[in-house]
Protein backbone atom coordinates (compact mmCIF):
# COMPACT_ATOMS: atom_id res chain seq x y z
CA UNK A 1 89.88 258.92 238.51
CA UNK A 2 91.74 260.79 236.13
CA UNK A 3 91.47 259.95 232.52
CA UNK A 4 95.37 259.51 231.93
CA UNK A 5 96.24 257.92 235.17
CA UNK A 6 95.84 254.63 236.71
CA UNK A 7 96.82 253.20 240.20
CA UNK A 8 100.10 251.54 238.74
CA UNK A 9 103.18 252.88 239.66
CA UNK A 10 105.51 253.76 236.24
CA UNK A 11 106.66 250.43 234.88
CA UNK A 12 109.24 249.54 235.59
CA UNK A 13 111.17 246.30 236.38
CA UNK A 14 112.67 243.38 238.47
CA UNK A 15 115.51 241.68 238.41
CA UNK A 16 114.54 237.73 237.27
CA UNK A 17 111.29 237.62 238.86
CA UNK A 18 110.44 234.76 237.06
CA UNK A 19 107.70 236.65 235.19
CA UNK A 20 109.12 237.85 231.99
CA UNK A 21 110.11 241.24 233.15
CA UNK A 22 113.59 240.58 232.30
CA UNK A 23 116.50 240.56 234.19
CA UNK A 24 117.85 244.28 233.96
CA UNK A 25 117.69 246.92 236.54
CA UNK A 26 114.64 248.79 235.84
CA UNK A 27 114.58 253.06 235.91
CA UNK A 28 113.37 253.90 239.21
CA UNK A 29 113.60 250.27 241.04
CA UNK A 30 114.99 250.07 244.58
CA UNK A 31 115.76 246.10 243.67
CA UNK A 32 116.91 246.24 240.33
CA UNK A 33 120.46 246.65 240.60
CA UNK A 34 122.29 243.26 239.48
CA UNK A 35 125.04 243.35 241.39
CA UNK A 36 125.40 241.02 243.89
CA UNK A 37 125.12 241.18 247.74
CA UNK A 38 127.44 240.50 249.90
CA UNK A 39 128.04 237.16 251.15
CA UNK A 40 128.62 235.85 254.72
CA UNK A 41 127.39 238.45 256.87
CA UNK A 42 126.55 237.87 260.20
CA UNK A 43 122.94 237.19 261.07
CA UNK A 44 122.54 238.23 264.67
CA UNK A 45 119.21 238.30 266.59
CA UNK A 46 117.73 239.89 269.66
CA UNK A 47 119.11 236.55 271.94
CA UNK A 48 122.34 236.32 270.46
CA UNK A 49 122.00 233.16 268.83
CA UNK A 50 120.61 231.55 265.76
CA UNK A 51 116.80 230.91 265.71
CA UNK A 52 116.10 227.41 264.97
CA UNK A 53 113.96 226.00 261.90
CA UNK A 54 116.01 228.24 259.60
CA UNK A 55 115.23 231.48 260.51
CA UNK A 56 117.07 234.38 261.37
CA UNK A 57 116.80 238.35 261.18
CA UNK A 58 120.19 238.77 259.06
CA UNK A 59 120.52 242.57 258.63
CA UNK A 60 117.21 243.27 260.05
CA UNK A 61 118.61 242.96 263.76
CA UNK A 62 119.53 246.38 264.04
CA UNK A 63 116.98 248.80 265.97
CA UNK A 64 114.23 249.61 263.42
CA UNK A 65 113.84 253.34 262.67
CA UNK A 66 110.81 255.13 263.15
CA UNK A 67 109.09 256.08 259.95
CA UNK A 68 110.88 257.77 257.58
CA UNK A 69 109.80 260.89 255.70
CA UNK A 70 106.53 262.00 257.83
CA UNK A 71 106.20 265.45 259.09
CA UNK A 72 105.93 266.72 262.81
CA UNK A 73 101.94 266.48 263.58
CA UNK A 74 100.68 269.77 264.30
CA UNK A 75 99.91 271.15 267.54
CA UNK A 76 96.33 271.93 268.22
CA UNK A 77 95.61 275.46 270.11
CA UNK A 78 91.80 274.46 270.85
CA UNK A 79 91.77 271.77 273.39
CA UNK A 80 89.91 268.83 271.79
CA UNK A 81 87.37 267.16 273.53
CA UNK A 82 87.78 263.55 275.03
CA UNK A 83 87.48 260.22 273.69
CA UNK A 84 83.96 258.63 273.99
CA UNK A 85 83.72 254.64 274.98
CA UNK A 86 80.55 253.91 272.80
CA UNK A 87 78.73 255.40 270.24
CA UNK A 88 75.36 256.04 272.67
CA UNK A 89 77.75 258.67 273.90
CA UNK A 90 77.63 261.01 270.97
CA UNK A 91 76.04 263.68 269.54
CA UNK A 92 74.40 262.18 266.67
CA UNK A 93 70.60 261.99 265.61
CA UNK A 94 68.84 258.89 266.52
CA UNK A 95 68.20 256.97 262.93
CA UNK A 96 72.46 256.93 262.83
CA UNK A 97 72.22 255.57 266.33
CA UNK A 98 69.60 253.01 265.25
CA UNK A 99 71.54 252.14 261.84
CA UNK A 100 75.08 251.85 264.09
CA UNK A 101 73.01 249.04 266.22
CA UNK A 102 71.70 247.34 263.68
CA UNK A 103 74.94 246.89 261.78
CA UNK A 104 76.51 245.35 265.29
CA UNK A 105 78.48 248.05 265.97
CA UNK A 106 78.45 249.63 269.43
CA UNK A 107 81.97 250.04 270.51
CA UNK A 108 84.53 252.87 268.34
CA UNK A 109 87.70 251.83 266.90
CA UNK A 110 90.38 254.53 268.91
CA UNK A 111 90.28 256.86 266.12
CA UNK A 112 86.76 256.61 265.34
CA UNK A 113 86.64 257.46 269.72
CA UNK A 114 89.11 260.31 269.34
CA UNK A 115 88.06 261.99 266.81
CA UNK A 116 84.37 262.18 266.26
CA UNK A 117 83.15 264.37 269.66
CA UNK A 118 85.04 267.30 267.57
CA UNK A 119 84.53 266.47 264.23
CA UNK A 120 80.70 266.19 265.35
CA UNK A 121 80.92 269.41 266.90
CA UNK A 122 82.46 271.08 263.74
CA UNK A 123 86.11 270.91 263.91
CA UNK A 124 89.10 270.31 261.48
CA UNK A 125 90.97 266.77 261.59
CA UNK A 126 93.90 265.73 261.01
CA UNK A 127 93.54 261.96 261.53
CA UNK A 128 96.56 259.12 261.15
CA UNK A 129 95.52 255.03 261.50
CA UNK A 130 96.44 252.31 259.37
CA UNK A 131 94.04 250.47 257.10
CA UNK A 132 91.37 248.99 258.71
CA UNK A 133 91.50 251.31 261.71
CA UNK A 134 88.16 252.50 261.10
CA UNK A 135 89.25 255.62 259.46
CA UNK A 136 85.76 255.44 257.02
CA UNK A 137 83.13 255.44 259.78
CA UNK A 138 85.89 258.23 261.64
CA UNK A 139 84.85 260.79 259.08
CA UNK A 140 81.94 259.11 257.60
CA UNK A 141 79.51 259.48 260.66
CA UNK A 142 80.91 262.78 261.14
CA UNK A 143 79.87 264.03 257.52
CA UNK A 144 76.55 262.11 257.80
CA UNK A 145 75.46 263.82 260.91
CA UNK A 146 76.24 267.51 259.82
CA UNK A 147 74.71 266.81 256.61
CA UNK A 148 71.68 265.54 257.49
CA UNK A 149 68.37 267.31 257.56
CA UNK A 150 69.53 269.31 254.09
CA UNK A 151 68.35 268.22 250.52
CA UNK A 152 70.67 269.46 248.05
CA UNK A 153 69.97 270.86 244.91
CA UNK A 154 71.13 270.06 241.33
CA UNK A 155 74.51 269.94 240.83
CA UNK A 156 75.64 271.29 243.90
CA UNK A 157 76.40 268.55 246.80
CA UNK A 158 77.07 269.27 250.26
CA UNK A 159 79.89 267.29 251.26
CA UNK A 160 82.60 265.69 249.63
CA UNK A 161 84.77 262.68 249.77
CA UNK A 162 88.01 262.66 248.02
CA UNK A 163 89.95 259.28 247.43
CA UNK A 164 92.50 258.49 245.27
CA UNK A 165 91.25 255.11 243.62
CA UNK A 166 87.92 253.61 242.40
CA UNK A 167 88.28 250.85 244.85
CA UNK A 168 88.39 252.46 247.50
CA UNK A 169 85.37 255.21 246.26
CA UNK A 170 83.54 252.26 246.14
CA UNK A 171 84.56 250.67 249.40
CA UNK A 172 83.81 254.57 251.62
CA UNK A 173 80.46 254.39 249.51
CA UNK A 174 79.59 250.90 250.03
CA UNK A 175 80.71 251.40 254.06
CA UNK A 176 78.71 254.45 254.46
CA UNK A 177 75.16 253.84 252.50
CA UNK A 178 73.25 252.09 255.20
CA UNK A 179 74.20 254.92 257.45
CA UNK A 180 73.31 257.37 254.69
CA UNK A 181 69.84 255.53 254.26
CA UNK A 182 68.66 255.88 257.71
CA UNK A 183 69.10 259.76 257.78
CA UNK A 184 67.76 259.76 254.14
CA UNK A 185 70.88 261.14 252.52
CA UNK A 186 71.15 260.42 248.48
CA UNK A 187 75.12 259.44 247.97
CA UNK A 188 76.78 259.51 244.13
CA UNK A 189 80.37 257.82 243.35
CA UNK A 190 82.24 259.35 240.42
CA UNK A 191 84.96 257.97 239.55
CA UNK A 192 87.32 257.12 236.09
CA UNK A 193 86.15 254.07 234.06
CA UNK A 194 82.64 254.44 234.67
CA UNK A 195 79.70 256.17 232.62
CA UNK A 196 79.98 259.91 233.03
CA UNK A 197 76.50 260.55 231.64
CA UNK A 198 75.04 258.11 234.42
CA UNK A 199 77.26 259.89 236.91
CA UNK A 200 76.32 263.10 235.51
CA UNK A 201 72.67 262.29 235.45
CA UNK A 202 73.02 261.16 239.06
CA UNK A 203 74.34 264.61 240.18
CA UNK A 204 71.29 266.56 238.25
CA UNK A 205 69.28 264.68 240.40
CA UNK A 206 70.84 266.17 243.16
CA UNK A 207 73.11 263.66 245.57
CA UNK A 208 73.73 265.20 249.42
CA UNK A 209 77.48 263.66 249.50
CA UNK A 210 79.45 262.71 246.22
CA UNK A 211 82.06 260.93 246.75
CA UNK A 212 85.15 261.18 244.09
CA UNK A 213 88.24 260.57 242.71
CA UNK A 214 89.87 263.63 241.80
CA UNK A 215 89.85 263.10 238.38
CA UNK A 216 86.88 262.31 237.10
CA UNK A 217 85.38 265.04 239.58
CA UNK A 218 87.62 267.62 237.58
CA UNK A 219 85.81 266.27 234.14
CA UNK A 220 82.22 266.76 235.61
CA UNK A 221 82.97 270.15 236.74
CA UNK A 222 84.67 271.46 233.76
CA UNK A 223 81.24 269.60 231.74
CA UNK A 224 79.28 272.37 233.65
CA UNK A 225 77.41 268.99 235.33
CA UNK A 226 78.63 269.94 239.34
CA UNK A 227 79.89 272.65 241.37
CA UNK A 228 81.34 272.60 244.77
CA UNK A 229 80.46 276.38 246.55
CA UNK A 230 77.81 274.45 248.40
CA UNK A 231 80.17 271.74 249.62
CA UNK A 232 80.09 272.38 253.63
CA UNK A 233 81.95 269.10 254.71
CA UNK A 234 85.44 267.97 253.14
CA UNK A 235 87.55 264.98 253.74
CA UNK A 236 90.51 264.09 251.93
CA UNK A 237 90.82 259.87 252.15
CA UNK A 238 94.75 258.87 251.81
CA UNK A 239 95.97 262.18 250.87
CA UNK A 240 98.98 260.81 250.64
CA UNK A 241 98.52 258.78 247.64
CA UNK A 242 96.96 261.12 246.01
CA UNK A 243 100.12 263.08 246.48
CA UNK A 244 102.37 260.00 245.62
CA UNK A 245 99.93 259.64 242.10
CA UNK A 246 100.35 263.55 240.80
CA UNK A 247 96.66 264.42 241.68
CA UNK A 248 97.73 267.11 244.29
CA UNK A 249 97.26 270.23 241.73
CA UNK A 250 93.90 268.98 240.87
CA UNK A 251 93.30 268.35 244.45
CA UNK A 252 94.27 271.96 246.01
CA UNK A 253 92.04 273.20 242.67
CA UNK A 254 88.59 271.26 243.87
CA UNK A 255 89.60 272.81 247.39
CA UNK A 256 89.65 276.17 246.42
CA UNK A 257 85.77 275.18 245.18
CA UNK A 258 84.28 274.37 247.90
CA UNK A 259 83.01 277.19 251.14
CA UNK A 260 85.96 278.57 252.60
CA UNK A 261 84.45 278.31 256.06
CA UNK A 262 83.32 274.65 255.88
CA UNK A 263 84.87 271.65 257.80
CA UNK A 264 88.04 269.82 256.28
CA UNK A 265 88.94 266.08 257.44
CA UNK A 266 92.23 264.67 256.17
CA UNK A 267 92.90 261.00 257.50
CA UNK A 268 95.68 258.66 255.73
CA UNK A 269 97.77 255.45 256.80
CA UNK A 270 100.64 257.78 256.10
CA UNK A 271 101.53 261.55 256.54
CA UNK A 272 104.49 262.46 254.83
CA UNK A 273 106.02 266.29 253.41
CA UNK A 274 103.10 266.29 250.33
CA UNK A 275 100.52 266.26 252.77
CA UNK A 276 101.80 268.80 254.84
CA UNK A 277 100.91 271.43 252.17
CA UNK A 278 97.67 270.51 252.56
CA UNK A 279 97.76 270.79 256.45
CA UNK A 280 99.07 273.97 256.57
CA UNK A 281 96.70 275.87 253.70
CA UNK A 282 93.37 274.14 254.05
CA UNK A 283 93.24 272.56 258.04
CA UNK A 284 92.42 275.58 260.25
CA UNK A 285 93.19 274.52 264.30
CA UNK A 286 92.75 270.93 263.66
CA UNK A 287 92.33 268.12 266.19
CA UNK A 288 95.04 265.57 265.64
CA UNK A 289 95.10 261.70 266.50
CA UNK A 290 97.59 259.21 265.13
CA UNK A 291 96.82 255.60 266.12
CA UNK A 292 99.20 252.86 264.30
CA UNK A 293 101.06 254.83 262.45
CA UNK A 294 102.84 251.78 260.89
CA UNK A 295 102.36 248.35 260.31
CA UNK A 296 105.75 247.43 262.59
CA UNK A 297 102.64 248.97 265.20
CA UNK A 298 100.27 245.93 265.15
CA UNK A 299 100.52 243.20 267.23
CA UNK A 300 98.84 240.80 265.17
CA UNK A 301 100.97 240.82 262.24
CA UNK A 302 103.65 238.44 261.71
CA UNK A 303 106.44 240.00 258.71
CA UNK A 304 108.52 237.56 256.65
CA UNK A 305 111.66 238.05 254.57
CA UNK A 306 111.88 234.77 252.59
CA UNK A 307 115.04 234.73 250.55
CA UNK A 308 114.41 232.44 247.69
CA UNK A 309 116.73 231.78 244.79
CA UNK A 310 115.47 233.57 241.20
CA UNK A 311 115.59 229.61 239.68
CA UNK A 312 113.22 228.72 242.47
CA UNK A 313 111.23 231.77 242.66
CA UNK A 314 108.00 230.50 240.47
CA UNK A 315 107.80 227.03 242.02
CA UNK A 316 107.75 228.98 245.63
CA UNK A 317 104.96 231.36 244.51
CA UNK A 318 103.05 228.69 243.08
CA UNK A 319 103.13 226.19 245.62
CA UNK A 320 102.46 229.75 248.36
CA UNK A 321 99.23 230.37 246.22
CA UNK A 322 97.82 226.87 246.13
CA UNK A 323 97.98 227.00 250.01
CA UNK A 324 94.07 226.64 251.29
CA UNK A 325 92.61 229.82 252.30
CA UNK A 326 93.22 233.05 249.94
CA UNK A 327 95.87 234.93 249.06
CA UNK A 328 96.82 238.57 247.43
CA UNK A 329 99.60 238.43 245.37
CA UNK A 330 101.60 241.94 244.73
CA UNK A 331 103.87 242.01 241.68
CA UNK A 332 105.60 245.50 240.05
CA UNK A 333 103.90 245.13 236.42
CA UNK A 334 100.56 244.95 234.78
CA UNK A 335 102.06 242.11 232.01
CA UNK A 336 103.52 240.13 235.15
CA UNK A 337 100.12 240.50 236.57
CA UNK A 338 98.93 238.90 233.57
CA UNK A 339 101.57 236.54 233.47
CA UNK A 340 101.78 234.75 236.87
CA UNK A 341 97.74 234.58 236.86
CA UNK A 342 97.76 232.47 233.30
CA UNK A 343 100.65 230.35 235.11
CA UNK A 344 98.39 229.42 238.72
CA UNK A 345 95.29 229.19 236.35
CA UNK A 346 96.87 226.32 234.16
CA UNK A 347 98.75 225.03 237.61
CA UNK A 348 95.42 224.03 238.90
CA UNK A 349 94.91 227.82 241.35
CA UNK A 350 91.85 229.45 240.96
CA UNK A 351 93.58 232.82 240.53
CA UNK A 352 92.42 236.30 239.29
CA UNK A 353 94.22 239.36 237.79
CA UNK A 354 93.96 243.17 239.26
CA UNK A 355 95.48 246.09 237.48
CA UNK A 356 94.34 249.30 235.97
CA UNK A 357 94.55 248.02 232.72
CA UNK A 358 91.24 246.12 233.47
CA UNK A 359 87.82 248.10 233.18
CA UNK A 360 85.91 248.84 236.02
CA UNK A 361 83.36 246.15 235.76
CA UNK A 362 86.27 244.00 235.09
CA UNK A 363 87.72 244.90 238.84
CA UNK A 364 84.32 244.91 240.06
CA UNK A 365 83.73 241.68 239.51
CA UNK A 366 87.21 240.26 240.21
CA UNK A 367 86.80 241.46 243.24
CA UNK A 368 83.78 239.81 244.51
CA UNK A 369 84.89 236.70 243.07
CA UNK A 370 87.31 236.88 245.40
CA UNK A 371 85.38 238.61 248.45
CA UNK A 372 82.86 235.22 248.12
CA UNK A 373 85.78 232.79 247.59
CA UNK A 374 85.03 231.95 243.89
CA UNK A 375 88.52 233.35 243.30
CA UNK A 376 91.43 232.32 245.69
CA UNK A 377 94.31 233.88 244.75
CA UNK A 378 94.19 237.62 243.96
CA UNK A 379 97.32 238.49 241.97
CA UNK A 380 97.35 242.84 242.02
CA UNK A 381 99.36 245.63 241.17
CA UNK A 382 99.38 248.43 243.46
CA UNK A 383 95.86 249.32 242.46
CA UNK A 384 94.72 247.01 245.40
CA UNK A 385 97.13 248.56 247.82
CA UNK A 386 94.10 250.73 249.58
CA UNK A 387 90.91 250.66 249.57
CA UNK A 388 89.88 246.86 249.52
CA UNK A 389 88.76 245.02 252.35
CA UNK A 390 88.43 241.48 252.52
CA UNK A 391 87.34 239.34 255.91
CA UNK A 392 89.36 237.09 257.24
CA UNK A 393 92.24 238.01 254.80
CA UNK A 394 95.07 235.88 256.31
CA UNK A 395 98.30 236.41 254.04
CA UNK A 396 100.06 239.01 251.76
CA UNK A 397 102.64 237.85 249.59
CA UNK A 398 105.23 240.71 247.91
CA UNK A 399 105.98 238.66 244.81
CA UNK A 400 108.09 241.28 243.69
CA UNK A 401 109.26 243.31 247.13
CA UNK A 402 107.67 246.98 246.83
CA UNK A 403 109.62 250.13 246.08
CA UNK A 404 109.14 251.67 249.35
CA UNK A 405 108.12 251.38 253.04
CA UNK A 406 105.01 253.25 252.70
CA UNK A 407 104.15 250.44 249.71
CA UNK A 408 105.07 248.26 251.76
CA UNK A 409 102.73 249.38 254.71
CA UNK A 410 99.65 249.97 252.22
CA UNK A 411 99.94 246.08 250.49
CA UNK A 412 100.23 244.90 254.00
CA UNK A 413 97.39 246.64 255.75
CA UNK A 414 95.41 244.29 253.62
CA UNK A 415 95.69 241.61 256.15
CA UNK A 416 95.39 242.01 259.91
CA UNK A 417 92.70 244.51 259.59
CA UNK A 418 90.33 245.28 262.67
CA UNK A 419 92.32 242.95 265.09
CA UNK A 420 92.22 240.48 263.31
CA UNK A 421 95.60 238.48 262.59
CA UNK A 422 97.24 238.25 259.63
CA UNK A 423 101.39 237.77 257.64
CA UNK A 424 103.40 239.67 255.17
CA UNK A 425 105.84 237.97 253.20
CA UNK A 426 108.33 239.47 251.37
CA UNK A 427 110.18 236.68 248.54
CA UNK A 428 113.89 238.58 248.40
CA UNK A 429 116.27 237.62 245.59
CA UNK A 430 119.92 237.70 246.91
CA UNK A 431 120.65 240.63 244.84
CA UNK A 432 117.61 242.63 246.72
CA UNK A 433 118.38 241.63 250.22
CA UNK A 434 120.53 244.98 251.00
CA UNK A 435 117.67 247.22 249.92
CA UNK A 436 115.03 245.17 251.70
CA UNK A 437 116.72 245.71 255.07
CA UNK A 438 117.07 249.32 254.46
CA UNK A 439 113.52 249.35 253.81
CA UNK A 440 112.04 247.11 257.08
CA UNK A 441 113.98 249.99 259.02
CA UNK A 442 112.35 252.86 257.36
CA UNK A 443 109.30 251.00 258.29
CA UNK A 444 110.13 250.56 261.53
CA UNK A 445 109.81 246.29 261.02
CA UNK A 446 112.05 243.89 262.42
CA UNK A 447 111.12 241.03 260.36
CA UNK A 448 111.18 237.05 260.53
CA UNK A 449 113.88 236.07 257.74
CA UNK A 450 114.29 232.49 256.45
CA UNK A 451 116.02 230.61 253.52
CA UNK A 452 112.66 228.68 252.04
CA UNK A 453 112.59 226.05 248.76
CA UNK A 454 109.84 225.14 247.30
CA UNK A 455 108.78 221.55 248.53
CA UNK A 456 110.43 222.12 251.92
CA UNK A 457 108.39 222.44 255.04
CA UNK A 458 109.58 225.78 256.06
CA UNK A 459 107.56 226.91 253.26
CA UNK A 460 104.69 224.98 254.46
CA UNK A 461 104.60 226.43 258.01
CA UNK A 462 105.23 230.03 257.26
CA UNK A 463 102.25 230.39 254.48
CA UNK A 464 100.62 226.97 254.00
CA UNK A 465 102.21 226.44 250.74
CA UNK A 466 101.72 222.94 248.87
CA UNK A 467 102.00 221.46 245.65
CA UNK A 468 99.07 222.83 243.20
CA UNK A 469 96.58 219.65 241.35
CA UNK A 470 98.19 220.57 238.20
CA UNK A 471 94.57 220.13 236.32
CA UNK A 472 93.95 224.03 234.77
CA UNK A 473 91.05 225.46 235.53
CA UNK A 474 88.97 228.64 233.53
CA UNK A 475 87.24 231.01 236.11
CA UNK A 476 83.64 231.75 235.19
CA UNK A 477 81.46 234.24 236.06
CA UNK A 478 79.00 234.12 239.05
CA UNK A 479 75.90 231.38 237.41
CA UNK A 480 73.66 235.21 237.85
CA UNK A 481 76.18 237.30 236.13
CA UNK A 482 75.37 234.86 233.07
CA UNK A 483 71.67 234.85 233.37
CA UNK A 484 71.41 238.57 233.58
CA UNK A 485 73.91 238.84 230.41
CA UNK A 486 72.15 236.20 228.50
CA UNK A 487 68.82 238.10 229.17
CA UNK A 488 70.10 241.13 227.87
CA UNK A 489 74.06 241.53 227.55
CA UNK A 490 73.65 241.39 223.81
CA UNK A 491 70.17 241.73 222.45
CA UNK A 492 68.42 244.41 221.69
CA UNK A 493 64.55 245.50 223.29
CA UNK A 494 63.59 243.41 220.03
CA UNK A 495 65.32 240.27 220.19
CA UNK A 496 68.35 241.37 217.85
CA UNK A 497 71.90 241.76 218.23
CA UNK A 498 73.25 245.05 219.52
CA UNK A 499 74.89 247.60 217.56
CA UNK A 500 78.11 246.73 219.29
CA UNK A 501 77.56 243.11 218.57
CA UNK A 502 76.61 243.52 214.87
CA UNK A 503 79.97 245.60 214.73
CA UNK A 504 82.14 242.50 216.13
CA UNK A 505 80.28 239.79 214.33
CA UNK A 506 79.77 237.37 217.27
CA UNK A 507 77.89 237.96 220.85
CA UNK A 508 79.48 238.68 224.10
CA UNK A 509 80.58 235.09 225.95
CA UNK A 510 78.46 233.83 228.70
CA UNK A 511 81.65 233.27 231.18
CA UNK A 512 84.56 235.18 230.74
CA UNK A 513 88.24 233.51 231.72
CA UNK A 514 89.53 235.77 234.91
């Protein structure tokens, strides 16, 4: 990633959140404004009356809007070939085959269907599914298949993944190594916060498919230690994002690198005017397929608006994160983050911070914590937004409600992934209820609205919520994380100290608080 950048949106902040952020409308907030909403408008739902148990769609009743902001797909002048209904039915050499069979899966998601009998054969993609749509293996089978059979040499890859976070650099590598394995492909991540000489040294070696934030990419070129005019295969991964964090000049620059005649894959959860750019200068008679454009699109996700009042706003969070089962927690700021995580830590909630001012091994491990249930409650900034899938993820809770739809969409594509089922909830101060119904309509979301307290069962049955132990706990890292720093986390070859740990007087702690 770049060096200057991290997934966080500007800060910015919220009005009484409950978090320390203040109560002032922050520059650039959709819900900071303090004045207040209007009272006593008329809640009307699709029956004409009043749901019972408290809920009711308020201003969300009107007809949701289709997404707002995305540009007309292209057309595609080559007819594109038709949708397979397994994998046996493709094009692809036999140890992918083998490795798709042994990892259970025999049956393509619809875009994975769609698009690879042209992308196999060669052709541009333009490619639209929500998270967990199987937009990795979509491009990734695609890429392994044309690539394999070549050995690249030093420096120069053959194929390139583009992504605009570490997380999710390490999710499309993580997701496509056994399939890389079979066909004996060498894969290299490089990404921001990491070692650049081990990244470097990596690409010497020579690594078929790198796959790259744009950042950190840039860095390793301009080092002299990689260079794209062997690059055959290109995919941009959420090129929206990337657009949304300021990495499109340094995108369009690592394009021009790579062969002008080689294939280019864009797939996102979004597509809106940024990305067109890209369509139209580097995507050359591309086949299109748009499956779920929007979370209002799946069937298994339930939305909530639950308006909460700002002195009841903690108590409602905390009691919502000591539910049983796990829980990711999206709040505006890094220091709120921070905040709210000390808060369910000494509440009795085994909770665990995510934002990009932690270090990579920092996320690293945060996440798996929380991927093995060691960790509960993950409480994120919008560095979690993409690229991080956890199983049988069944609730995403908007702490502070996000600045957009399309933030919206990305926080809740965390749940309900792969047919699974899944909620969003949304905890609206009265101040931010006009704003959140112009937002659910850009999304295209008619939502579930209710009046909640903490304490009251309507709380209970929409998320699970109770009342936390109370007795604070410290999260520790995994009992082998601590055996494999105490062998050598601080000592030297010969038994001493470190340099780093002669600097700072004292040795590195066996378990680290989350």
């Amino acid at each position: 990633m770049n060096r200057t950048r991290t997934n966080d949106r500007s800060p910015r902040t919220r009005t009484n959140t409950g978090y320390g952020e203040g109560s002032g409308a922050g520059r650039g907030s959709r819900f900071g404004s303090s004045a207040p909403s209007r009272s006593g408008a008329p809640y009307r739902s699709s029956g004409g009356s009043r749901p019972s148990g408290g809920s009711r769609p308020g201003g969300y009743g009107r007809r949701p809007s289709a997404v707002q902001g995305e540009f007309a797909l292209p057309e595609t002048i080559t007819p594109a070939l038709p949708a397979v209904e397994a994998f046996a039915d493709l094009v692809m050499p036999e140890e992918l085959l083998a490795a798709l069979t042994s990892e259970g899966m025999s049956v393509p998601f619809p875009i994975q269907a769609a698009t690879l009998p042209n992308t196999l054969a060669g052709r541009d993609a333009l490619g639209r599914g929500r998270t967990g749509s199987g937009k990795t293996l979509a491009f990734g089978l695609a890429l392994l298949a044309r690539t394999a059979g070549q050995r690249a040499e030093p420096r120069q890859p053959l194929a390139l993944v583009l992504v605009p976070t570490r997380e999710l650099a390490q999710q499309v590598t993580d997701a496509l190594t056994p399939y890389a394995r079979s066909v004996k492909l060498r894969l290299a991540t490089v990404v921001g916060g990491m070692s650049i000489g081990r990244q470097a040294s990596a690409l010497r070696g020579g690594a078929e498919i790198v796959v790259a934030t744009p950042g950190r990419l840039k860095d390793l070129i301009d080092r002299g230690d990689c260079r794209l005019n062997q690059v055959a295969v290109t995919v941009l991964d959420e090129a929206d994002q990337m657009a949304d964090m300021g990495f499109m000049p340094q995108v369009t620059e690592l394009l021009d690198q790579v062969r002008p005649e080689g294939q280019r894959m864009l797939f996102s959860a979004t597509l809106d005017r940024n990305v067109d750019r890209l369509v139209r200068r580097y995507l050359t008679d591309p086949v299109v397929h748009s499956v779920d454009p929007s979370a209002g699109a799946v069937t298994t996700m339930e939305h909530h608006v639950l308006h909460v009042q700002g002195s009841d706003k903690h108590a409602a969070t905390t009691e919502i994160a000591a539910r049983d089962g796990r829980v990711i927690m999206f709040l505006d700021t890094k220091h709120a983050v921070d905040r709210l995580t000390q808060d369910l830590l000494a509440s009795g909630v085994r909770a665990a911070a995510l934002h990009g001012g932690k270090s990579q091994p920092q996320r690293t491990r945060t996440l798996a914590q929380f991927k093995t249930g060691h960790v509960t409650v993950l409480v994120a900034t919008n560095v979690a937004a993409r690229g991080i899938h956890v199983d049988n993820l069944d609730l995403v809770v908007n702490v502070d409600p996000p600045s957009d739809h399309k933030d919206y969409l990305h926080r809740g594509g965390r749940t309900a992934r792969a047919g699974e089922s899944g909620s969003v909830v949304t905890l609206v101060l009265p101040n931010q209820r006009r704003e959140m119904v112009r937002l659910m309509a850009d999304a295209g979301i008619r939502p579930q609205v209710t009046q909640v307290h903490s304490g009251e069962a309507e709380l209970h049955r929409i998320t699970g919520a109770q009342a936390p132990s109370g007795v604070p706990v410290v999260i520790t890292a995994p009992a082998a994380e601590r055996r494999e720093r105490g062998g050598s986390g601080s000592r030297s070859r010969r038994g001493r100290p470190s340099q780093s740990a002669r600097r700072t007087g004292q040795r590195r702690p066996a378990a680290d608080a989350a």
